[in-house]
Protein backbone atom coordinates (compact mmCIF):
# COMPACT_ATOMS: atom_id res chain seq x y z
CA UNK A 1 4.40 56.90 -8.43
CA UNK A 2 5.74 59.75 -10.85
CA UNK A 3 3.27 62.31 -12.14
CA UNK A 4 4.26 60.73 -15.31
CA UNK A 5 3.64 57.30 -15.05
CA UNK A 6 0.01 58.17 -13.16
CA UNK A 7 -0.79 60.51 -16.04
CA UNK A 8 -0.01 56.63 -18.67
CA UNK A 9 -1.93 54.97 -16.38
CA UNK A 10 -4.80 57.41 -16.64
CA UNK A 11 -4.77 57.16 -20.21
CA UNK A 12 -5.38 53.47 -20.22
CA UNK A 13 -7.76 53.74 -17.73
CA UNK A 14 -9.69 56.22 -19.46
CA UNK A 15 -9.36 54.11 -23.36
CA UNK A 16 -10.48 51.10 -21.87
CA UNK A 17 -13.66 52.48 -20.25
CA UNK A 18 -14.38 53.97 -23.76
CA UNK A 19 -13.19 51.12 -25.55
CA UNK A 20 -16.15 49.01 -22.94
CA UNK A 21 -18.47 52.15 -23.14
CA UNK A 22 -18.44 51.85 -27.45
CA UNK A 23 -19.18 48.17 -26.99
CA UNK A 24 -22.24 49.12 -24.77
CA UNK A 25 -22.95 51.30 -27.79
CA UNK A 26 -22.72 48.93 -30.13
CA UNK A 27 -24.55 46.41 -29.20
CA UNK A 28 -27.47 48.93 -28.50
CA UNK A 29 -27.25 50.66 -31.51
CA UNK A 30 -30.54 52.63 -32.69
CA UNK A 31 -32.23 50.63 -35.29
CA UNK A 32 -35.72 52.11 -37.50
CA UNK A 33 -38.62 50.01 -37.68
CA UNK A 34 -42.28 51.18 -38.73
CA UNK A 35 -44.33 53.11 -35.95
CA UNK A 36 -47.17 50.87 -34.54
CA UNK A 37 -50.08 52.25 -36.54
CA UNK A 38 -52.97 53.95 -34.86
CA UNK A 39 -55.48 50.40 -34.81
CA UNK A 40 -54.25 46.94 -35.25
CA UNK A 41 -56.63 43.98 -36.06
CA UNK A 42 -56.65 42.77 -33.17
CA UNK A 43 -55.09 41.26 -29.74
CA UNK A 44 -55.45 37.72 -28.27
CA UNK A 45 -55.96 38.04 -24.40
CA UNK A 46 -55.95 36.09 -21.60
CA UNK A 47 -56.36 38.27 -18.44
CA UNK A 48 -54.50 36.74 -15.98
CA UNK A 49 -52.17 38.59 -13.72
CA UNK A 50 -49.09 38.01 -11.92
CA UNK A 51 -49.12 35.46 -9.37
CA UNK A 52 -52.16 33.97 -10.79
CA UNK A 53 -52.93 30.55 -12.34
CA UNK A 54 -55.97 28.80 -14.55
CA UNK A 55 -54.47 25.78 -13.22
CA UNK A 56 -55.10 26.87 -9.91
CA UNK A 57 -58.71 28.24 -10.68
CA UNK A 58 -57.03 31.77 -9.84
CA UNK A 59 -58.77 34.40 -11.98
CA UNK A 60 -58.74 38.07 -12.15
CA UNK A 61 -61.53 39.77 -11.06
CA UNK A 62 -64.13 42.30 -13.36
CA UNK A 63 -62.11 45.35 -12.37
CA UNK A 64 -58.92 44.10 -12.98
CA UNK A 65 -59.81 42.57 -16.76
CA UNK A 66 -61.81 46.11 -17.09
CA UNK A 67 -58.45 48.00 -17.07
CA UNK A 68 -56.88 45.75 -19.58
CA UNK A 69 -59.81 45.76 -21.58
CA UNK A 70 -59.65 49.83 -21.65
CA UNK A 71 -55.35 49.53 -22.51
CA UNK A 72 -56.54 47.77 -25.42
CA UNK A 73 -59.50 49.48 -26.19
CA UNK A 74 -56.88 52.42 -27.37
CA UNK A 75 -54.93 50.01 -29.43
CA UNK A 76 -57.82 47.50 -31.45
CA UNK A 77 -61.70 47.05 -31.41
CA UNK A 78 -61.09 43.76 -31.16
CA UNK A 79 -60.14 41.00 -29.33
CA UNK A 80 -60.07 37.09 -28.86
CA UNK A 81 -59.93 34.97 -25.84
CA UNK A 82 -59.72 31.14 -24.94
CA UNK A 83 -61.69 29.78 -22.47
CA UNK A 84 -65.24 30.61 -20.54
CA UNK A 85 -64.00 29.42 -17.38
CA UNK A 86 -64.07 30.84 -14.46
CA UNK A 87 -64.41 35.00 -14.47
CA UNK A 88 -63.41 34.56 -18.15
CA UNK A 89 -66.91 34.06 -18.84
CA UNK A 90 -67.56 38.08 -17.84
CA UNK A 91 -65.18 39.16 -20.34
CA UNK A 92 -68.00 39.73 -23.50
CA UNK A 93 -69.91 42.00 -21.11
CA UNK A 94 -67.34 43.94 -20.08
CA UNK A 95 -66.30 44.56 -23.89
CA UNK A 96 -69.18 46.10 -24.67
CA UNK A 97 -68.45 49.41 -22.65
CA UNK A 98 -65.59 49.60 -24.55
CA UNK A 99 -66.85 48.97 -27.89
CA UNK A 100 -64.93 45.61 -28.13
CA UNK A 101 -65.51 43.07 -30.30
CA UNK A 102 -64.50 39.45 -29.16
CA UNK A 103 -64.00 36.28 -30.76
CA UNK A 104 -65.08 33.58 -28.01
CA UNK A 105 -62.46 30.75 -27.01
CA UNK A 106 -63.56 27.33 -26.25
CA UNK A 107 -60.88 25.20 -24.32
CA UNK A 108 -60.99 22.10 -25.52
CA UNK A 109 -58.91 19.55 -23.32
CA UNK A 110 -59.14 15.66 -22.63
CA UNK A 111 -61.09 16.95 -19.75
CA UNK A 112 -64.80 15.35 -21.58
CA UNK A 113 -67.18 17.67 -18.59
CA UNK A 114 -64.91 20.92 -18.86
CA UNK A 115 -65.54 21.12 -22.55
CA UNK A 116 -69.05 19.83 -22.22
CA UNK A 117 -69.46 22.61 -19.32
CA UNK A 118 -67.23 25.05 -22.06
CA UNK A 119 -69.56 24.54 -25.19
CA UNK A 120 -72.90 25.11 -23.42
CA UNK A 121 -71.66 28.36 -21.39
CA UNK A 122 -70.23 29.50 -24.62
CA UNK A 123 -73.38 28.80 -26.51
CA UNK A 124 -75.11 30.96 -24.05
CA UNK A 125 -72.91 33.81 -24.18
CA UNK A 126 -72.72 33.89 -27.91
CA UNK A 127 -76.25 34.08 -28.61
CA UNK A 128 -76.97 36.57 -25.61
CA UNK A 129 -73.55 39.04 -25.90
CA UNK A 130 -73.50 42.01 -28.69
CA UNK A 131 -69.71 41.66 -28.52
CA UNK A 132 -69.14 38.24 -30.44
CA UNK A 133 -68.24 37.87 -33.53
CA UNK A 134 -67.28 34.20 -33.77
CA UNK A 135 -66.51 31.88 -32.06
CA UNK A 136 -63.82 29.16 -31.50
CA UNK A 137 -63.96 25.71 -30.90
CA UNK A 138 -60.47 24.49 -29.33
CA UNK A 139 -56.88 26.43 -29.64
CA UNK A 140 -54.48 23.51 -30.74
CA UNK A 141 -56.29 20.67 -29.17
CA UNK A 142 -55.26 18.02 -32.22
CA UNK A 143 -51.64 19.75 -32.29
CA UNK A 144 -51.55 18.85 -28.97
CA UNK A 145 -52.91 15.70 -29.66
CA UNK A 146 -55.77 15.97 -26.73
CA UNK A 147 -58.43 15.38 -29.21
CA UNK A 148 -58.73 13.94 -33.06
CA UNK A 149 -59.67 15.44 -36.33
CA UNK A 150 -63.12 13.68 -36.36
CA UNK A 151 -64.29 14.23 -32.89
CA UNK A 152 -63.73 17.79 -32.97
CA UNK A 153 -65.64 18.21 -36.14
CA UNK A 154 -68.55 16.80 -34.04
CA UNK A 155 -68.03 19.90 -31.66
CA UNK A 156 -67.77 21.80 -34.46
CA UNK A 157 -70.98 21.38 -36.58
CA UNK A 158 -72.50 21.35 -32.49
CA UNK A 159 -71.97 24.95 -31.85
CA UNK A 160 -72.64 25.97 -35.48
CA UNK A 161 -76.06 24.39 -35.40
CA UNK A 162 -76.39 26.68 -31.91
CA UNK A 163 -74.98 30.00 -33.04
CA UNK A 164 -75.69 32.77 -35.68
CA UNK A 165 -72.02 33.96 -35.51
CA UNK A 166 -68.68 32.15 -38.01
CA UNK A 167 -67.57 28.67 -35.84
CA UNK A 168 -64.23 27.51 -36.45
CA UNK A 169 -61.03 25.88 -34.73
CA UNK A 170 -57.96 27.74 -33.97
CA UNK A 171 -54.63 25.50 -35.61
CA UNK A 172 -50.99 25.47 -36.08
CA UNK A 173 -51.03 26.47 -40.03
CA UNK A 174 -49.38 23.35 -40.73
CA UNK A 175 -52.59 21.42 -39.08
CA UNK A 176 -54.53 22.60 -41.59
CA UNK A 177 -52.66 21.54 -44.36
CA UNK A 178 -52.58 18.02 -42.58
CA UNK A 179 -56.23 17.59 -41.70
CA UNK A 180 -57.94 19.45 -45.07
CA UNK A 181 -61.55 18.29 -43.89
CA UNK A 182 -61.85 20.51 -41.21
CA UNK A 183 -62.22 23.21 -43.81
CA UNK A 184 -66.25 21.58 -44.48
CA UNK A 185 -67.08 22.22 -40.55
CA UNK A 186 -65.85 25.49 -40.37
CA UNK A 187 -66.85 29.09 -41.88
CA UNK A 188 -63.07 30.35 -42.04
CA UNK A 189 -59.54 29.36 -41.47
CA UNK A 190 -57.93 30.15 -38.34
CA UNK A 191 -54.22 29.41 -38.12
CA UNK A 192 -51.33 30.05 -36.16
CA UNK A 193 -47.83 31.53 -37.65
CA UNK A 194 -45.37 31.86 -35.17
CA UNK A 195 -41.96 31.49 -36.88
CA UNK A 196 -40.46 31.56 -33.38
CA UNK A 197 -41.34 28.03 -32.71
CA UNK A 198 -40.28 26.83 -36.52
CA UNK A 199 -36.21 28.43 -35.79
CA UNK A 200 -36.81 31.25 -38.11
CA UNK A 201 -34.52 34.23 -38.11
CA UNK A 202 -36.51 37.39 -37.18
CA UNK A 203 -35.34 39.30 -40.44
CA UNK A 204 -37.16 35.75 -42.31
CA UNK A 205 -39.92 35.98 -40.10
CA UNK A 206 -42.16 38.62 -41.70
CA UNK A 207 -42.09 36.79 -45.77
CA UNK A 208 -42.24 33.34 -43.90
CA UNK A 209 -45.68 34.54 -42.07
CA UNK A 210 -46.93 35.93 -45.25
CA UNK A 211 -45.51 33.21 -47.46
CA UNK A 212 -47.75 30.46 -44.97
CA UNK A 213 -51.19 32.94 -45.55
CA UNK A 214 -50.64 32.93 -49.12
CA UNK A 215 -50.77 29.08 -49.15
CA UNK A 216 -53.31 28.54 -46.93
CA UNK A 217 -55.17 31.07 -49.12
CA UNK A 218 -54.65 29.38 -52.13
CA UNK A 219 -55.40 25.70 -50.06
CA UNK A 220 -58.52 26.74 -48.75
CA UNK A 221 -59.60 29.99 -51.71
CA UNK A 222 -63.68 29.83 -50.75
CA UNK A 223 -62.99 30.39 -46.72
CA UNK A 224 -62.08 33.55 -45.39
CA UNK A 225 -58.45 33.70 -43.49
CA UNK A 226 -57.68 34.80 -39.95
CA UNK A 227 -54.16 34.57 -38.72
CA UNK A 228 -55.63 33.78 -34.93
CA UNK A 229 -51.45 34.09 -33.32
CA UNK A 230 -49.06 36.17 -34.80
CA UNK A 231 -46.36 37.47 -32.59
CA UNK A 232 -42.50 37.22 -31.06
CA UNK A 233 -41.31 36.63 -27.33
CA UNK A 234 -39.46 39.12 -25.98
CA UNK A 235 -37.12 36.90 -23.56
CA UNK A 236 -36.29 32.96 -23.67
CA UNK A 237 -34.13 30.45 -24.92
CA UNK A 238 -32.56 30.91 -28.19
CA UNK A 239 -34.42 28.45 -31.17
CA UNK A 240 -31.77 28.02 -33.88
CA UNK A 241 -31.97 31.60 -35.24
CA UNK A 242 -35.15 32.72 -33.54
CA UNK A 243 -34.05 34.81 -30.84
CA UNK A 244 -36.25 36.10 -28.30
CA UNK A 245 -35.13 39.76 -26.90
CA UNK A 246 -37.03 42.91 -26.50
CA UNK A 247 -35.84 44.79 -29.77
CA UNK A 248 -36.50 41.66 -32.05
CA UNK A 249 -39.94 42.03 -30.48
CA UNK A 250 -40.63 45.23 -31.24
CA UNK A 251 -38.76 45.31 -34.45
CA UNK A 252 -40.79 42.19 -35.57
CA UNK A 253 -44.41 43.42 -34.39
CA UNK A 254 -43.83 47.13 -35.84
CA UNK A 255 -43.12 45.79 -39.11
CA UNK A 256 -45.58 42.51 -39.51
CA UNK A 257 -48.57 44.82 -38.30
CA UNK A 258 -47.98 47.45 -40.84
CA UNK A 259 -47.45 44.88 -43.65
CA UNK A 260 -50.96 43.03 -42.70
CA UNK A 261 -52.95 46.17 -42.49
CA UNK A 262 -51.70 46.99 -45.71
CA UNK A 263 -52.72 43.62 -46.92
CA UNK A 264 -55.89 43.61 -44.91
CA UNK A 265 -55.32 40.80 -43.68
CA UNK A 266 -57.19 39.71 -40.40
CA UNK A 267 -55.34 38.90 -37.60
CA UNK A 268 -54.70 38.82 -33.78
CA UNK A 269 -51.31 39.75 -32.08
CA UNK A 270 -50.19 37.20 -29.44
CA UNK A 271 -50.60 38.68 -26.97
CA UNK A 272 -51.97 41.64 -25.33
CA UNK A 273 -49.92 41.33 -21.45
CA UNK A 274 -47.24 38.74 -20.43
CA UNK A 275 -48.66 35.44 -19.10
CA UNK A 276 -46.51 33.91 -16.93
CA UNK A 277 -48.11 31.14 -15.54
CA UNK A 278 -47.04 29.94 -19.27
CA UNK A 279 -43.75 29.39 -18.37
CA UNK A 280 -45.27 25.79 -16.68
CA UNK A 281 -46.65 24.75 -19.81
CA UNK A 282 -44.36 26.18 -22.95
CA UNK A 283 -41.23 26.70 -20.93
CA UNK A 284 -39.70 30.48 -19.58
CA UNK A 285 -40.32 31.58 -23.41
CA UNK A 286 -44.21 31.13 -22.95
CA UNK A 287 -44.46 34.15 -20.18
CA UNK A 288 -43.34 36.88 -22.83
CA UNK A 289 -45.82 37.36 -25.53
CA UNK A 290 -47.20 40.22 -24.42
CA UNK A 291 -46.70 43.63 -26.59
CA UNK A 292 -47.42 44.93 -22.48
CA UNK A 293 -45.68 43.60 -19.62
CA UNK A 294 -47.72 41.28 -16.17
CA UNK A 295 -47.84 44.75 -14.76
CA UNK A 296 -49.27 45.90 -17.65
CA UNK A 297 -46.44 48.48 -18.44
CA UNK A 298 -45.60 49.18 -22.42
CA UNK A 299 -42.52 46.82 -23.15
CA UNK A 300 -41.16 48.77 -26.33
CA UNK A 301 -41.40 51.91 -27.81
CA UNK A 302 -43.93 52.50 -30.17
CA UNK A 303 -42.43 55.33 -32.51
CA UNK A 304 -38.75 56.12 -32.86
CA UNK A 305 -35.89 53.88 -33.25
CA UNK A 306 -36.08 50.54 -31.30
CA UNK A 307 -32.87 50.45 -28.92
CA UNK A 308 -32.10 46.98 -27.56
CA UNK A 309 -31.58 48.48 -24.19
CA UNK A 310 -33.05 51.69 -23.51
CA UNK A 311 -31.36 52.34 -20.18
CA UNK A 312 -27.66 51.40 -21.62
CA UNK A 313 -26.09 53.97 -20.38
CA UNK A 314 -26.75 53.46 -17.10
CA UNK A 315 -25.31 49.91 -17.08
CA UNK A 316 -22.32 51.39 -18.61
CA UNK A 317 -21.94 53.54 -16.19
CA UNK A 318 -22.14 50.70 -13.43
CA UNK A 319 -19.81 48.53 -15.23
CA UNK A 320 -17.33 51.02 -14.98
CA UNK A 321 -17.34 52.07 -11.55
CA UNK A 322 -17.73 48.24 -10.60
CA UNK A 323 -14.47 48.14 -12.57
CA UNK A 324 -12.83 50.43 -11.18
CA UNK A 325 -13.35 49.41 -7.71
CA UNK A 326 -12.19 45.94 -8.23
CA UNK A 327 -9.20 47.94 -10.32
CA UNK A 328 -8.59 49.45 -7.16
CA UNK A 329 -8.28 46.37 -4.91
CA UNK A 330 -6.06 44.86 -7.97
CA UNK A 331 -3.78 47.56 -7.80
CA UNK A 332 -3.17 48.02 -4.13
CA UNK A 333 0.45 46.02 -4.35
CA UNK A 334 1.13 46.77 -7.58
CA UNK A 335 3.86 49.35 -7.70
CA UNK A 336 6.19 46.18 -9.16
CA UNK A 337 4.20 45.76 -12.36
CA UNK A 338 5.27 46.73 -15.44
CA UNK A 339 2.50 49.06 -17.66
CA UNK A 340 1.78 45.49 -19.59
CA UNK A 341 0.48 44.31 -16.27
CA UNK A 342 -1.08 46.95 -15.29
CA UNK A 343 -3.29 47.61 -18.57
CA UNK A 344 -3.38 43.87 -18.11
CA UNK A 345 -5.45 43.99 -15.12
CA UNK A 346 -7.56 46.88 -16.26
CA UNK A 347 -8.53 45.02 -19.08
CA UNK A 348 -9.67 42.07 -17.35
CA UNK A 349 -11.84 44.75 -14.11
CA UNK A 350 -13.43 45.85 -17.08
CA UNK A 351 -14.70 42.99 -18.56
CA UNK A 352 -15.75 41.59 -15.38
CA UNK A 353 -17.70 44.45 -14.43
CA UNK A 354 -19.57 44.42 -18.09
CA UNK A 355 -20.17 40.73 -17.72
CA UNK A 356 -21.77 41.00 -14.13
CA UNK A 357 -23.78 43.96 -14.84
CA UNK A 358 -25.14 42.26 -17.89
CA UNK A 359 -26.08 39.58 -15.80
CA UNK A 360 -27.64 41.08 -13.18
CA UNK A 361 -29.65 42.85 -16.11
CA UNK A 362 -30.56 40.01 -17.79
CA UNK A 363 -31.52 38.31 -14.66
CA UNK A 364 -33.78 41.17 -13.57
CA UNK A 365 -35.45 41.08 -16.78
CA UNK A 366 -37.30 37.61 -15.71
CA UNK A 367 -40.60 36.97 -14.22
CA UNK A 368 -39.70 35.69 -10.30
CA UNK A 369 -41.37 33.30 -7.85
CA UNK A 370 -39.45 33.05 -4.42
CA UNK A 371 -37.74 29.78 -5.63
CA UNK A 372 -36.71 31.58 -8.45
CA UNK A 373 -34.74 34.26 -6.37
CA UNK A 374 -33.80 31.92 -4.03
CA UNK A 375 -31.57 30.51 -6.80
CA UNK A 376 -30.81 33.34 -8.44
CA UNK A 377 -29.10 34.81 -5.16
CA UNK A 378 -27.27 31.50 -4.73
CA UNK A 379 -25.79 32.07 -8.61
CA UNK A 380 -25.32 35.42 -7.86
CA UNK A 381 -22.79 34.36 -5.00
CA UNK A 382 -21.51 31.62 -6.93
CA UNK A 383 -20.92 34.12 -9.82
CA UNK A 384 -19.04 36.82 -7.76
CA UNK A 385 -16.96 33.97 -6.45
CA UNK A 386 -15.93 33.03 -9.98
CA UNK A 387 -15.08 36.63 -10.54
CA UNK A 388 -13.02 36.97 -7.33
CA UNK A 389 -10.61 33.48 -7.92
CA UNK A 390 -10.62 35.29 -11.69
CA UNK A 391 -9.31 38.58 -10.78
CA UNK A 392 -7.01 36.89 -8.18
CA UNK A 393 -5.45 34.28 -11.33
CA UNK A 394 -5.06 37.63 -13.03
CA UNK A 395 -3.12 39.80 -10.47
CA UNK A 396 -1.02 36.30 -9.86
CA UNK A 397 -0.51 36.18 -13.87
CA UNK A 398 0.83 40.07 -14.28
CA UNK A 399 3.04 39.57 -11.07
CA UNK A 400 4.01 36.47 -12.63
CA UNK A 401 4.90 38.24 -16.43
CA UNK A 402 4.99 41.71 -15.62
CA UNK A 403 7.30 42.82 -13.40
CA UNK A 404 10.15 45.12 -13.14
CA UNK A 405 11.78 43.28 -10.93
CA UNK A 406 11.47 39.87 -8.49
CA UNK A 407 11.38 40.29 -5.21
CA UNK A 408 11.87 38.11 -1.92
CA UNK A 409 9.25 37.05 0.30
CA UNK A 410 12.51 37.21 3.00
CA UNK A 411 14.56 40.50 3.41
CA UNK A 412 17.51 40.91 5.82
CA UNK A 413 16.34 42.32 9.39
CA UNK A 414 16.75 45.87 9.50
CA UNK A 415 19.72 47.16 11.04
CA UNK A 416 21.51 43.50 10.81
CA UNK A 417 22.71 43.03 7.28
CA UNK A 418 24.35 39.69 7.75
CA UNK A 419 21.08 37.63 8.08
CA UNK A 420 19.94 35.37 5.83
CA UNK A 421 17.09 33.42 6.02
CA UNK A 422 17.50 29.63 5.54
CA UNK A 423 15.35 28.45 2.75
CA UNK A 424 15.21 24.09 2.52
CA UNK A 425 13.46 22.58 -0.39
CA UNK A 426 12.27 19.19 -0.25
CA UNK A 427 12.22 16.45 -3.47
CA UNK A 428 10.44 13.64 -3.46
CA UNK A 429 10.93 11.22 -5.34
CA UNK A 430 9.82 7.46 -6.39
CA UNK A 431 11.10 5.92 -9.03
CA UNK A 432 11.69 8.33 -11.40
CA UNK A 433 14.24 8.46 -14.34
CA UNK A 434 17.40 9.00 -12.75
CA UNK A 435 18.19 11.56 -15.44
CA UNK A 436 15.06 13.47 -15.19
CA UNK A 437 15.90 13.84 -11.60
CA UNK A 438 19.46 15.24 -12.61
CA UNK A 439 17.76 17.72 -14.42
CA UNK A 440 15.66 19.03 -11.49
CA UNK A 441 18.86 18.94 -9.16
CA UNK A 442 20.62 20.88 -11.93
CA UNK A 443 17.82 23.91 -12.20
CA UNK A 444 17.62 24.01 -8.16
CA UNK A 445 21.40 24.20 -7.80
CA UNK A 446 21.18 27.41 -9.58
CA UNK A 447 19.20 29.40 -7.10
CA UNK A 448 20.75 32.08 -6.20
CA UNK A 449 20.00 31.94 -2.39
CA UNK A 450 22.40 32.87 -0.20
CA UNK A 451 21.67 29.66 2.51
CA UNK A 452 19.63 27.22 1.32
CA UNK A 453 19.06 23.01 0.96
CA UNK A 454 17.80 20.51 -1.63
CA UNK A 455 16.67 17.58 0.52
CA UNK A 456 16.04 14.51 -1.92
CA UNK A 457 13.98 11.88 -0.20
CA UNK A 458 13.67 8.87 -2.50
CA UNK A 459 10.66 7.15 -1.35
CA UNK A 460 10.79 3.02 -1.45
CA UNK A 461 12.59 2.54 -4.84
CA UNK A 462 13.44 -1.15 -4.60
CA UNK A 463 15.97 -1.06 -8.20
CA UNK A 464 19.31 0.51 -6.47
CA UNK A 465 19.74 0.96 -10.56
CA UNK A 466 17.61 3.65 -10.00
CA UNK A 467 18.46 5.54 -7.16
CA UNK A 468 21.50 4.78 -6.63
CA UNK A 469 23.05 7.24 -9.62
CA UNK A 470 20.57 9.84 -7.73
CA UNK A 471 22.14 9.84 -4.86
CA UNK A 472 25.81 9.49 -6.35
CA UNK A 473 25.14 12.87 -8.18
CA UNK A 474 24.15 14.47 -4.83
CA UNK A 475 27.69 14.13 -4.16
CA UNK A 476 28.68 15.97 -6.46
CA UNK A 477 26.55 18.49 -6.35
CA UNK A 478 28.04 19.70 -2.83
CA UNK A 479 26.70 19.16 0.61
CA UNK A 480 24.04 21.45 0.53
CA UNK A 481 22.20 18.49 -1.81
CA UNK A 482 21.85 15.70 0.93
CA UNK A 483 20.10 12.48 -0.60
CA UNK A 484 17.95 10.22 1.83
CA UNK A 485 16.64 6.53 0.70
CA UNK A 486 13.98 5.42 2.53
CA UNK A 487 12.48 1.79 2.50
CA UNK A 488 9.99 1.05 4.07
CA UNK A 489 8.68 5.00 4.50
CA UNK A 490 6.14 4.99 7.61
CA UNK A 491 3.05 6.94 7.13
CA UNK A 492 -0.11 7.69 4.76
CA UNK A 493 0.89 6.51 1.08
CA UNK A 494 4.66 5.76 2.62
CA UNK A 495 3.62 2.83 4.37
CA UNK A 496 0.81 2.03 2.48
């Protein structure tokens, strides 16, 4: 290769890697949000850590909720929970040497001696812990449709008669608009506005919360409000505009928090850490809540522009040398292309290397159980076969379009210029037009082989109308067109 035409190829090299490289840019392109102020209302936790499940009646222990409880200690004064189950039940106690304040959970399920077994602990803890301040009685049990309107209210006026601390029942905000009488056996409003589940854009989802506390304001004007869930996932399935990715996340939370504080608005951020024993119950979208991460690691930055993906240049950087090194293997017989080809085939390395790094990024991203990688590593090998047969259509496309100049598979045998390999091709044929065949004879007679056949093997055409002119043209054609008409044919299909 000229020092020329390595110095062009160079250059293309080097524009397509920073025409990929600006795209990595792009799409991770600082954007400003608010900084997350110094206190925020308040978080809803659930303490459960990775690999364990409620369902399973796996629960953390006291040390374990004790450094989650001193992460947010740093962040709120405040806190709310969901069940007394279990070593849930601990969590009040512990609060109190951080200076927490908690509002109590009752789970309320079709499960008639769990929440009987709920209520009473709850009543206990309530009236014995300095750390309540109010308590609730179910978390979208009649959105779920596990218990009605009416019975709840039962529960309700229950543990209100029991406790000096404001009772009330945690709802979808559109619950509350459905089922007004709650509002007479409860001392405030307690609503969830989560405009991920509704399809809302994240640039609509600020007004739409705020919008949904002025009308349940104005529904309910003599009870206090407490937005009990507000918050964005930070990976999942897309929900009409809603998506869920770490920058809306942070975007979202750094901007609603500020607005409520300003409002004073009341209000707990769903949720403190990851869950993702949710996934089971709400789908791969329900493990991602969490402003921290199951291992309890910050999952966006908290002052400074919000970057979709921090460590961007370092998947750059992979995607090019992965492109490169399939580049490499593409362009190992390629001194025949023409530079269309060739910036041809760097074009397509390049994009396959972006695309597989961002999956592999993507993919790392997600809470795993062994089934999970188990899979995963089978798409992984499915994927880089996809990428392989891709990059091998490719190569066969810019040999195919590109080239300077077609060259034979047979060459004459060094040091004997007269030989010439003989080349035979076969055509089949069944009852086709005759003058569609014609037209195939006609494009094969002019090959420019120096020793070759056309072998026509009509295959049980009974009309002689219709071979017959086939294999008169044959004859005309010369004798290296010999014309063979077969009835019966013996063998698979041929003799069928």
């Amino acid at each position: 290769m000229s020092s020329r035409k390595f110095g062009l190829n160079l250059v293309v090299v080097l524009a397509i890697a920073a025409l990929f490289t600006g795209f990595w840019a792009l799409i991770n392109r600082p954007v400003t949000a608010p900084n997350w102020p110094e206190q925020i209302s308040g978080f809803s936790y659930s303490p459960f850590q990775q690999g364990q499940f409620p369902q399973k009646d796996q629960y953390p222990t006291d040390d374990q909720m004790r450094r989650d409880l001193e992460i947010m200690s740093k962040l709120t004064d405040n806190i709310r929970i969901y069940s007394v189950d279990g070593t849930l039940q601990d969590i009040p106690k512990l609060a109190e040497e951080f200076g927490l304040r908690v509002t109590l959970g009752i789970w309320i399920s079709p499960d008639q001696e769990r929440n009987e077994r709920e209520i009473t602990r709850a009543i206990e803890i309530a009236n014995s812990s300095r750390s309540v301040v109010r308590v609730v009685v179910g978390n979208e049990a009649i959105f779920r449709k596990e218990i009605t309107a009416a019975e709840l209210s039962v529960m309700l006026d229950r543990v209100r008669a029991a406790v000096k601390v404001p009772v009330t029942t945690s709802e979808q905000w559109h619950v509350w608009e459905e089922h007004p009488e709650l509002a007479k056996h409860v001392d405030l409003i307690a609503a969830h506005v989560l405009p991920y589940w509704e399809f809302i854009p994240v640039d609509k989802a600020q007004q739409f919360v705020l919008d949904r506390a002025r009308d349940l304001k104005k529904m309910f004007p003599k009870k206090p409000l407490l937005l009990s869930e507000v918050g964005w996932p930070s990976n999942g399935r897309m929900r009409g505009g809603a998506d869920a990715s770490p920058a809306d996340q942070a975007i979202y939370l750094r901007t609603l928090v500020n607005k409520l504080n300003r409002q004073g608005f009341n209000y707990f951020v769903i949720e403190a850490f990851d869950q993702p024993w949710k996934a089971s119950d709400e789908g791969s979208v329900g493990a991602y809540w969490g402003v921290f991460n199951a291992a309890r690691q910050q999952k966006f930055n908290f002052e400074g522009p919000v970057v979709a993906i921090p460590q961007w240049r370092v998947l750059a950087i992979g995607s090019v040398v992965l492109a490169l090194l399939s580049l490499t293997l593409l362009m190992i017989d390629g001194s025949a292309l023409r530079q269309r080809g060739r910036t041809f085939l760097t074009f397509i390395a390049f994009l396959c290397g972006s695309v597989l790094v961002w999956i592999g990024y993507d993919y790392s991203q997600q809470y795993s159980t062994w089934f999970s990688l188990t899979v995963g590593f089978l798409l992984a090998l499915g994927a880089l076969g996809v990428f392989i047969v891709l990059l091998t259509e490719a190569h066969e496309l810019a040999e195919a379009v590109w080239v300077h100049k077609r060259r034979r598979e047979f060459l004459p045998v060094e040091g004997d210029s007269s030989y010439r390999p003989k080349v035979s091709i076969h055509v089949p044929c069944y009852n086709e037009p005759p003058e569609m065949v014609k037209q195939t004879l006609n494009a094969l007679a002019n090959l420019d082989y120096p020793d070759f056949e056309v072998l026509i093997i009509d295959n049980n055409t009974k009309d002689p109308a219709v071979w017959e002119p086939v294999r008169d043209y044959c004859a005309t054609l010369g004798p290296r067109f010999k014309f063979f008409h077969v009835a019966p044919l013996a063998g698979f299909k041929g003799g069928a």
